[in-house]
PDB file of N, CA and C in Angstrom:
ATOM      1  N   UNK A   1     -36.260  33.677  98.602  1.00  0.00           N
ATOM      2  CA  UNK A   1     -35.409  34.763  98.157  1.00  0.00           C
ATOM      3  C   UNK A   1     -35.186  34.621  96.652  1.00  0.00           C
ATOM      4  N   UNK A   2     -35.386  35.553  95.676  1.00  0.00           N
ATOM      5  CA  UNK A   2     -35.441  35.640  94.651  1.00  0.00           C
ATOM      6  C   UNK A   2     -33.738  36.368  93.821  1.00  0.00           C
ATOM      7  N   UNK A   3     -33.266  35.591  92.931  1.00  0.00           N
ATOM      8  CA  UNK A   3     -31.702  35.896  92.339  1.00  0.00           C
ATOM      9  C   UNK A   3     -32.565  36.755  91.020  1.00  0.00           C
ATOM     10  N   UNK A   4     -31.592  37.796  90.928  1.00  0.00           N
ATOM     11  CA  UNK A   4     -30.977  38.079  89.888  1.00  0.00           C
ATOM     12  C   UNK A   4     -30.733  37.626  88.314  1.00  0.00           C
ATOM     13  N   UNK A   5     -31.717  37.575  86.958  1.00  0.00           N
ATOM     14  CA  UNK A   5     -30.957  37.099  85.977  1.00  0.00           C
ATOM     15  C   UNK A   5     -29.739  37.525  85.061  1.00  0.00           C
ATOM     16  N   UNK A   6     -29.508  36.826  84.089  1.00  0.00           N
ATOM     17  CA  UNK A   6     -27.981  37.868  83.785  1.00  0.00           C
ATOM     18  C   UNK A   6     -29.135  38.847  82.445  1.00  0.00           C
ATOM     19  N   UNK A   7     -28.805  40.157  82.424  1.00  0.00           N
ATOM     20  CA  UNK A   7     -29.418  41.246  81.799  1.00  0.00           C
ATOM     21  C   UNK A   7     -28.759  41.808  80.558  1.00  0.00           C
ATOM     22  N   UNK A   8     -28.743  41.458  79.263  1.00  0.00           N
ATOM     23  CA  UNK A   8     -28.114  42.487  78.214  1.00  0.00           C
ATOM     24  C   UNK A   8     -28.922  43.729  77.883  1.00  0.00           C
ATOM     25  N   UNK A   9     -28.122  44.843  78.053  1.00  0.00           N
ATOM     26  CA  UNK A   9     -28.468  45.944  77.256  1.00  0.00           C
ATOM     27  C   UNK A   9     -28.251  46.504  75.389  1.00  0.00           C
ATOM     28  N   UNK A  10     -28.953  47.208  74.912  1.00  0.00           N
ATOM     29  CA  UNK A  10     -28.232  47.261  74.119  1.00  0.00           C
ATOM     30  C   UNK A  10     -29.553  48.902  73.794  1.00  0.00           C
ATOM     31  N   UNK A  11     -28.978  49.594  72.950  1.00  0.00           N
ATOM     32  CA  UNK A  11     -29.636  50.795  72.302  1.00  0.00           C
ATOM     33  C   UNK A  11     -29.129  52.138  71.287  1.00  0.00           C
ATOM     34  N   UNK A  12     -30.488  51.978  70.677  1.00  0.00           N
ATOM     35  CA  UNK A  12     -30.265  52.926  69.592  1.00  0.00           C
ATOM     36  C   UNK A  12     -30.878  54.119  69.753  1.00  0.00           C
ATOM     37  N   UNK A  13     -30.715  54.985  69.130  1.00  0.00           N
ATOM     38  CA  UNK A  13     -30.903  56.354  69.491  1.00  0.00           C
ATOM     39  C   UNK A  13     -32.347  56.710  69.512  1.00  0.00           C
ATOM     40  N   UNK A  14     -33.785  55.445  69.078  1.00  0.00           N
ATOM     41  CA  UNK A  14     -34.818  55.847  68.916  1.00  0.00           C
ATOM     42  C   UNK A  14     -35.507  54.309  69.782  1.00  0.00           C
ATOM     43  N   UNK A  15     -34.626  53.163  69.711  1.00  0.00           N
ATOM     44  CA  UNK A  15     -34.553  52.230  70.809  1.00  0.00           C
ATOM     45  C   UNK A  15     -33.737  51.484  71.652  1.00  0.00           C
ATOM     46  N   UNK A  16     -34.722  50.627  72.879  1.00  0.00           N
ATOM     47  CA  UNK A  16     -33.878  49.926  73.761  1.00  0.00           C
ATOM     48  C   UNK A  16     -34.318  48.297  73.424  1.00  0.00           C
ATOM     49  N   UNK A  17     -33.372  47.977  73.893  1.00  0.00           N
ATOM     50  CA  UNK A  17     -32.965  46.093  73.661  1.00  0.00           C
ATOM     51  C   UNK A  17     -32.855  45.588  74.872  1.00  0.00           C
ATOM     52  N   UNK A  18     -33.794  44.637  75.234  1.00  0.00           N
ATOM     53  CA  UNK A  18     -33.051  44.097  76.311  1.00  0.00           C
ATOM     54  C   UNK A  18     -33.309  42.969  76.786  1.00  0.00           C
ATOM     55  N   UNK A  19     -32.806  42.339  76.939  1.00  0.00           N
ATOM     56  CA  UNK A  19     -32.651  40.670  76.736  1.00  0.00           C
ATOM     57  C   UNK A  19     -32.327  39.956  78.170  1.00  0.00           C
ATOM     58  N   UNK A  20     -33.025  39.296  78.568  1.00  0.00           N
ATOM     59  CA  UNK A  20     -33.080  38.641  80.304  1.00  0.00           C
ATOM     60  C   UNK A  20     -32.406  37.077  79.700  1.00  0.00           C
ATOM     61  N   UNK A  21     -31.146  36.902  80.198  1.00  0.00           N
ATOM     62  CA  UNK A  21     -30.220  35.322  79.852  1.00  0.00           C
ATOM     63  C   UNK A  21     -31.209  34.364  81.042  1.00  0.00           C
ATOM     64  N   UNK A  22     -31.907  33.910  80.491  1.00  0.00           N
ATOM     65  CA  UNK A  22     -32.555  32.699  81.881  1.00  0.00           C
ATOM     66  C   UNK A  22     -33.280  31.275  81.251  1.00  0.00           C
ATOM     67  N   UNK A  23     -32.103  30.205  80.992  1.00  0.00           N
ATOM     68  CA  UNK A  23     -32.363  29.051  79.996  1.00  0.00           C
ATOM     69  C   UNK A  23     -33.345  28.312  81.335  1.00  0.00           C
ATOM     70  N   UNK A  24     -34.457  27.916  80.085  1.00  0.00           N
ATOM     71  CA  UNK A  24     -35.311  27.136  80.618  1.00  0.00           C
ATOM     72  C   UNK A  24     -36.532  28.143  82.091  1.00  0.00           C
ATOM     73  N   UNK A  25     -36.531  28.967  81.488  1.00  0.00           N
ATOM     74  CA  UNK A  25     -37.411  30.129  82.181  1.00  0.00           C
ATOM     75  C   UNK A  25     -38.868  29.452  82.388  1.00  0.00           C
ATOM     76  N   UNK A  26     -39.385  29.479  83.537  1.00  0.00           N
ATOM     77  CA  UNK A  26     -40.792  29.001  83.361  1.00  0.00           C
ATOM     78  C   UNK A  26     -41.772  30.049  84.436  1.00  0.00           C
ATOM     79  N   UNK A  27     -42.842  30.512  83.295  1.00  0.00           N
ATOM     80  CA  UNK A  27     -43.451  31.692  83.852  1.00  0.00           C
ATOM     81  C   UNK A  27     -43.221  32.706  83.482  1.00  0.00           C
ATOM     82  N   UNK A  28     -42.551  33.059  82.790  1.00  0.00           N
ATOM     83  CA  UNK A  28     -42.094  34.371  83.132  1.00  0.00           C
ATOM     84  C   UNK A  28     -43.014  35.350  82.686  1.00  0.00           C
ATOM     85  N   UNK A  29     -42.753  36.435  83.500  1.00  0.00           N
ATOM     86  CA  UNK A  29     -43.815  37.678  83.014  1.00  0.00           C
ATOM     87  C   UNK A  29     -42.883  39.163  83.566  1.00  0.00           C
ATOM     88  N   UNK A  30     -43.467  39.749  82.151  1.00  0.00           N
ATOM     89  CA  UNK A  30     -42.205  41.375  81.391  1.00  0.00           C
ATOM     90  C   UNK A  30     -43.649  42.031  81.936  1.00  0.00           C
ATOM     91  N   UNK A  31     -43.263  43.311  82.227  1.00  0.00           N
ATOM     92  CA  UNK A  31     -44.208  44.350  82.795  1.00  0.00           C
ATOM     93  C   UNK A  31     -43.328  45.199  82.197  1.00  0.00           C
ATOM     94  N   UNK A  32     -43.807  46.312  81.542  1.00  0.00           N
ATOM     95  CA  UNK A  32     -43.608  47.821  80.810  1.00  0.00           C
ATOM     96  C   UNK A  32     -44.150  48.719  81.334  1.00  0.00           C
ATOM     97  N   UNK A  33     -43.809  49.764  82.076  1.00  0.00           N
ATOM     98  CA  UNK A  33     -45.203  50.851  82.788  1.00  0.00           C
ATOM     99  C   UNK A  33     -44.525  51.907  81.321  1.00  0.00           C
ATOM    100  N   UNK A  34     -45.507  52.819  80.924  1.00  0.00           N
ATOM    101  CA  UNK A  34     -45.208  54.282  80.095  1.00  0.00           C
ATOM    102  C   UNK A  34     -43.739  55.308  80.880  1.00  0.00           C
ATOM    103  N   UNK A  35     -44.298  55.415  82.251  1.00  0.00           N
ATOM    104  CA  UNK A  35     -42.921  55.630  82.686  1.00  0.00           C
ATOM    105  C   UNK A  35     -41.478  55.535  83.183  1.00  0.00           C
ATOM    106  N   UNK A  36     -41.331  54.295  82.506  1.00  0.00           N
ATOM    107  CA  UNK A  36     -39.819  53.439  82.213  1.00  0.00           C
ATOM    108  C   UNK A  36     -39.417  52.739  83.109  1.00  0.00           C
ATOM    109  N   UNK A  37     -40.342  51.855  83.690  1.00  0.00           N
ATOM    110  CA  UNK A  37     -40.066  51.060  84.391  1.00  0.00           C
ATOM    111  C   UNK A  37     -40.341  49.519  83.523  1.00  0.00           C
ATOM    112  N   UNK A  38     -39.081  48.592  83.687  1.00  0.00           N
ATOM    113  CA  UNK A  38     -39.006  47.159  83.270  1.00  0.00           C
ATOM    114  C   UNK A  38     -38.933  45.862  84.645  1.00  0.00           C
ATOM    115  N   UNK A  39     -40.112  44.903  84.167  1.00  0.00           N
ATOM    116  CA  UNK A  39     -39.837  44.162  85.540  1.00  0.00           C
ATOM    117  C   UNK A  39     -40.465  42.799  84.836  1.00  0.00           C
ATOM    118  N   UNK A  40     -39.532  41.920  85.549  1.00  0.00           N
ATOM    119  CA  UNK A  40     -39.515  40.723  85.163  1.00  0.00           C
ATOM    120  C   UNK A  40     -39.229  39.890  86.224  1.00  0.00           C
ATOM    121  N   UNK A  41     -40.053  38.519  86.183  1.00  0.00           N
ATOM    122  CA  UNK A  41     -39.997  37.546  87.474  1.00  0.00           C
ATOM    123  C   UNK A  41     -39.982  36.173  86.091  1.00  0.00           C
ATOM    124  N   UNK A  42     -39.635  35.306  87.202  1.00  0.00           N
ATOM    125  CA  UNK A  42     -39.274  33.611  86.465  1.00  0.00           C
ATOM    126  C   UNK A  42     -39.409  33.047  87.225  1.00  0.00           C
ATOM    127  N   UNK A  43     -39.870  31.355  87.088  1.00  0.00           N
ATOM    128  CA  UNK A  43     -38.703  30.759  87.904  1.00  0.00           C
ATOM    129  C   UNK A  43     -38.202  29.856  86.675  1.00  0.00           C
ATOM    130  N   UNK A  44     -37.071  28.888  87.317  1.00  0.00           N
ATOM    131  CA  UNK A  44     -35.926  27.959  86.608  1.00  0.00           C
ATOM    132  C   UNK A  44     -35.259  26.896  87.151  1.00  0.00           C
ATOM    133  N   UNK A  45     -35.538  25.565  86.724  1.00  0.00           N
ATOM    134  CA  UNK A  45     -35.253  24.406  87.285  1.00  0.00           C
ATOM    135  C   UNK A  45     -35.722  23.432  87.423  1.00  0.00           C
ATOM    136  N   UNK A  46     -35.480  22.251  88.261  1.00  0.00           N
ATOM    137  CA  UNK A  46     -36.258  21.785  88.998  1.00  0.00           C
ATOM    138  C   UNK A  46     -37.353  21.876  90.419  1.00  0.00           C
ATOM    139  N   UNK A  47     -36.133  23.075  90.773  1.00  0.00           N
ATOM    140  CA  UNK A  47     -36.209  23.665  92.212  1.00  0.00           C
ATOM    141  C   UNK A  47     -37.441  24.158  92.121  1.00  0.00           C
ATOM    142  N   UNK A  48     -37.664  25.340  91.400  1.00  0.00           N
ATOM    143  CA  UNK A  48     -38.480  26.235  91.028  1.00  0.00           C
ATOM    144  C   UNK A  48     -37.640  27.355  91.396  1.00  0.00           C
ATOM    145  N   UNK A  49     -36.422  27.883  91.162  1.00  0.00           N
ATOM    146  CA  UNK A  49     -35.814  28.895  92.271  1.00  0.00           C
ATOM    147  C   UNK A  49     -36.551  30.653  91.306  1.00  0.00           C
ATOM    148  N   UNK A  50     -36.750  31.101  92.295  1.00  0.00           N
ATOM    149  CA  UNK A  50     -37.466  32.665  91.571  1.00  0.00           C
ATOM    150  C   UNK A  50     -36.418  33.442  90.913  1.00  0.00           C
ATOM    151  N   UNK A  51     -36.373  34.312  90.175  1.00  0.00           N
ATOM    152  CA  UNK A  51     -35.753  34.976  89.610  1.00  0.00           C
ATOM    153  C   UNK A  51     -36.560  36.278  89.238  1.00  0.00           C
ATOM    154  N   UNK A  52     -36.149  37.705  89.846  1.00  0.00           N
ATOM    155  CA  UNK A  52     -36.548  39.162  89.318  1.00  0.00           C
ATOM    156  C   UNK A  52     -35.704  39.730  88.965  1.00  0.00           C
ATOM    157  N   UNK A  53     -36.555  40.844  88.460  1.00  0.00           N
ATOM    158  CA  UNK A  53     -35.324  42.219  87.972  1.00  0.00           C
ATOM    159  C   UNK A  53     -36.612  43.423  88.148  1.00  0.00           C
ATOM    160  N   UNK A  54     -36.211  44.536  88.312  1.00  0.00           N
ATOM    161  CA  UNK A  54     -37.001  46.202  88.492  1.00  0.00           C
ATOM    162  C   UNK A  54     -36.090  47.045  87.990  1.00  0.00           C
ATOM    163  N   UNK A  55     -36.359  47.138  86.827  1.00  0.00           N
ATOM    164  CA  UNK A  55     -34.896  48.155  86.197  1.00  0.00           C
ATOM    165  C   UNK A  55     -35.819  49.954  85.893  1.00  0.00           C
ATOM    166  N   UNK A  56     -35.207  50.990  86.373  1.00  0.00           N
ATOM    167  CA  UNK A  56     -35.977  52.183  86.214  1.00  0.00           C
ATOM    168  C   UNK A  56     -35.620  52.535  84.780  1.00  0.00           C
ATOM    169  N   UNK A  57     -35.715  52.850  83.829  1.00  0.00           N
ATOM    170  CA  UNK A  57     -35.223  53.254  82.944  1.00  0.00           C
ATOM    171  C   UNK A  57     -34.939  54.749  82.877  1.00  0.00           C
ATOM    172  N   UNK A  58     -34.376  55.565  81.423  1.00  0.00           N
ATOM    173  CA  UNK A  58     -34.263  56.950  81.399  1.00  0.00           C
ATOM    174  C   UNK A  58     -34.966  57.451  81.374  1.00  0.00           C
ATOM    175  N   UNK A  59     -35.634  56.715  80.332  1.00  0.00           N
ATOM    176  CA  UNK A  59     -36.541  57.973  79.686  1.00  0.00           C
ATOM    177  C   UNK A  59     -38.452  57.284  80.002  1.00  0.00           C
ATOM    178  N   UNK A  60     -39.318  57.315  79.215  1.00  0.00           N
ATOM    179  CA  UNK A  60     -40.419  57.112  78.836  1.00  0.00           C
ATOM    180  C   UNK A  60     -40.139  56.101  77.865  1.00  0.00           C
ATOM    181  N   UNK A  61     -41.588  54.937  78.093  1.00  0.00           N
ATOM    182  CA  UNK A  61     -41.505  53.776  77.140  1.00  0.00           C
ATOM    183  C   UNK A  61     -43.070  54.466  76.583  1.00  0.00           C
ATOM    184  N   UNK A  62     -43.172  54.012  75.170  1.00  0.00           N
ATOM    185  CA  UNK A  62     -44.120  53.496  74.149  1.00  0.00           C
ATOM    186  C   UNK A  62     -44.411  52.337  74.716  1.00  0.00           C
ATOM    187  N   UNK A  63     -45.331  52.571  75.397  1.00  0.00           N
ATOM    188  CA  UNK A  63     -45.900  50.525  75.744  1.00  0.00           C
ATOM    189  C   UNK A  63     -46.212  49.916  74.405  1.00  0.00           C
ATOM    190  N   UNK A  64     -47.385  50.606  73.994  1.00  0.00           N
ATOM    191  CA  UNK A  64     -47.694  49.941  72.662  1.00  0.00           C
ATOM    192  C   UNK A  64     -47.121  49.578  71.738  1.00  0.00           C
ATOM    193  N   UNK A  65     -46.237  50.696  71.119  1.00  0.00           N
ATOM    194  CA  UNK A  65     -44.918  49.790  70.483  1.00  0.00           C
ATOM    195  C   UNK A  65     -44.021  48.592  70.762  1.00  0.00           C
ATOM    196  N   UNK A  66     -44.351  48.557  71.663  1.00  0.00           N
ATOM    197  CA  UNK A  66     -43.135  47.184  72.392  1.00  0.00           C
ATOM    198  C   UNK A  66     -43.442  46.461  72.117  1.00  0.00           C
ATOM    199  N   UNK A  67     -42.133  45.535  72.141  1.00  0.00           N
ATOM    200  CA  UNK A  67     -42.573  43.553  71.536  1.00  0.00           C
ATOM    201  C   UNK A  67     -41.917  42.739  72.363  1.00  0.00           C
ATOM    202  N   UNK A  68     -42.244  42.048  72.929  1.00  0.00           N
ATOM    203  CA  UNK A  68     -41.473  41.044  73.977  1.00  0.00           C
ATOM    204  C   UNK A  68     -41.823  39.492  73.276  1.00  0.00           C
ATOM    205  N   UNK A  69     -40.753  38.881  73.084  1.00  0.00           N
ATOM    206  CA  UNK A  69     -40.735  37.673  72.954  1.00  0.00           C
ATOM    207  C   UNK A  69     -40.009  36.499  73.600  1.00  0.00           C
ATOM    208  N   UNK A  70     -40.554  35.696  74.462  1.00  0.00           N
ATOM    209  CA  UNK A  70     -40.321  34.916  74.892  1.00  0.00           C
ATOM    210  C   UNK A  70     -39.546  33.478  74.549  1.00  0.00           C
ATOM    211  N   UNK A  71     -38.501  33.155  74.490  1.00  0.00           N
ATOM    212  CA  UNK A  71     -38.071  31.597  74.043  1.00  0.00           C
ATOM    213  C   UNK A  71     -37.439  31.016  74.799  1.00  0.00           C
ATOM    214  N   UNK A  72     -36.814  29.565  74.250  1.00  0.00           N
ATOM    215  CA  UNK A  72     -36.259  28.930  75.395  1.00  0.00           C
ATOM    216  C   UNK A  72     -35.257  29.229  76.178  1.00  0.00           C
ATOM    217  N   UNK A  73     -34.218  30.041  76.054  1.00  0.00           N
ATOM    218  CA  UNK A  73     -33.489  30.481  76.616  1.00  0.00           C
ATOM    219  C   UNK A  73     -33.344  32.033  76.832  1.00  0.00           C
ATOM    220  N   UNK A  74     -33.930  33.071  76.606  1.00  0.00           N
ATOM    221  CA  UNK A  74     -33.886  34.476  76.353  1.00  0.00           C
ATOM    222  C   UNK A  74     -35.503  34.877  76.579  1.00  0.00           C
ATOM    223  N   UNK A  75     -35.695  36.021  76.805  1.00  0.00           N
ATOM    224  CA  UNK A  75     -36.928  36.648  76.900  1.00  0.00           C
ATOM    225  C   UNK A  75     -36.580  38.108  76.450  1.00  0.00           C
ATOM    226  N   UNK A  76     -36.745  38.336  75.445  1.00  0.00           N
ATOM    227  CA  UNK A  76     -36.496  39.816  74.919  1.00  0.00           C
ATOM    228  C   UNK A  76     -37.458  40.530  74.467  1.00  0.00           C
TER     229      UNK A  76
END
């Protein structure tokens, strides 16, 4: 069974921000579809415990524009 990470939003009138809280993330992989869908899996620990998210968005994403960066504690 896969938890929940903690999710910040944030946005401006031409973009979105959004930031997955998951210290010590291992694996992880961000999926962007064009039609505003965000999805993200992890795991974290020793355990290995899984961690997703499937967020629909409003509007339409620019895939290509997008930048995801990964670090030790955040994946934005």
């Amino acid at each position: 069974m896969s938890r929940h990470p903690e999710i910040l939003w944030a946005q401006r009138s031409d973009k979105v921000f959004i930031t997955v809280s998951l210290p010590d993330a291992k694996n992880a992989q961000v999926k962007l579809e064009p039609d505003g869908r965000f999805t993200f899996s992890a795991t974290e620990g020793s355990v290995n415990q899984q961690y997703s998210a499937d967020l629909e968005l409003f509007g339409k994403l620019n895939v290509e524009a997008s930048k995801i960066a990964t670090g030790l504690r955040h994946t934005v």
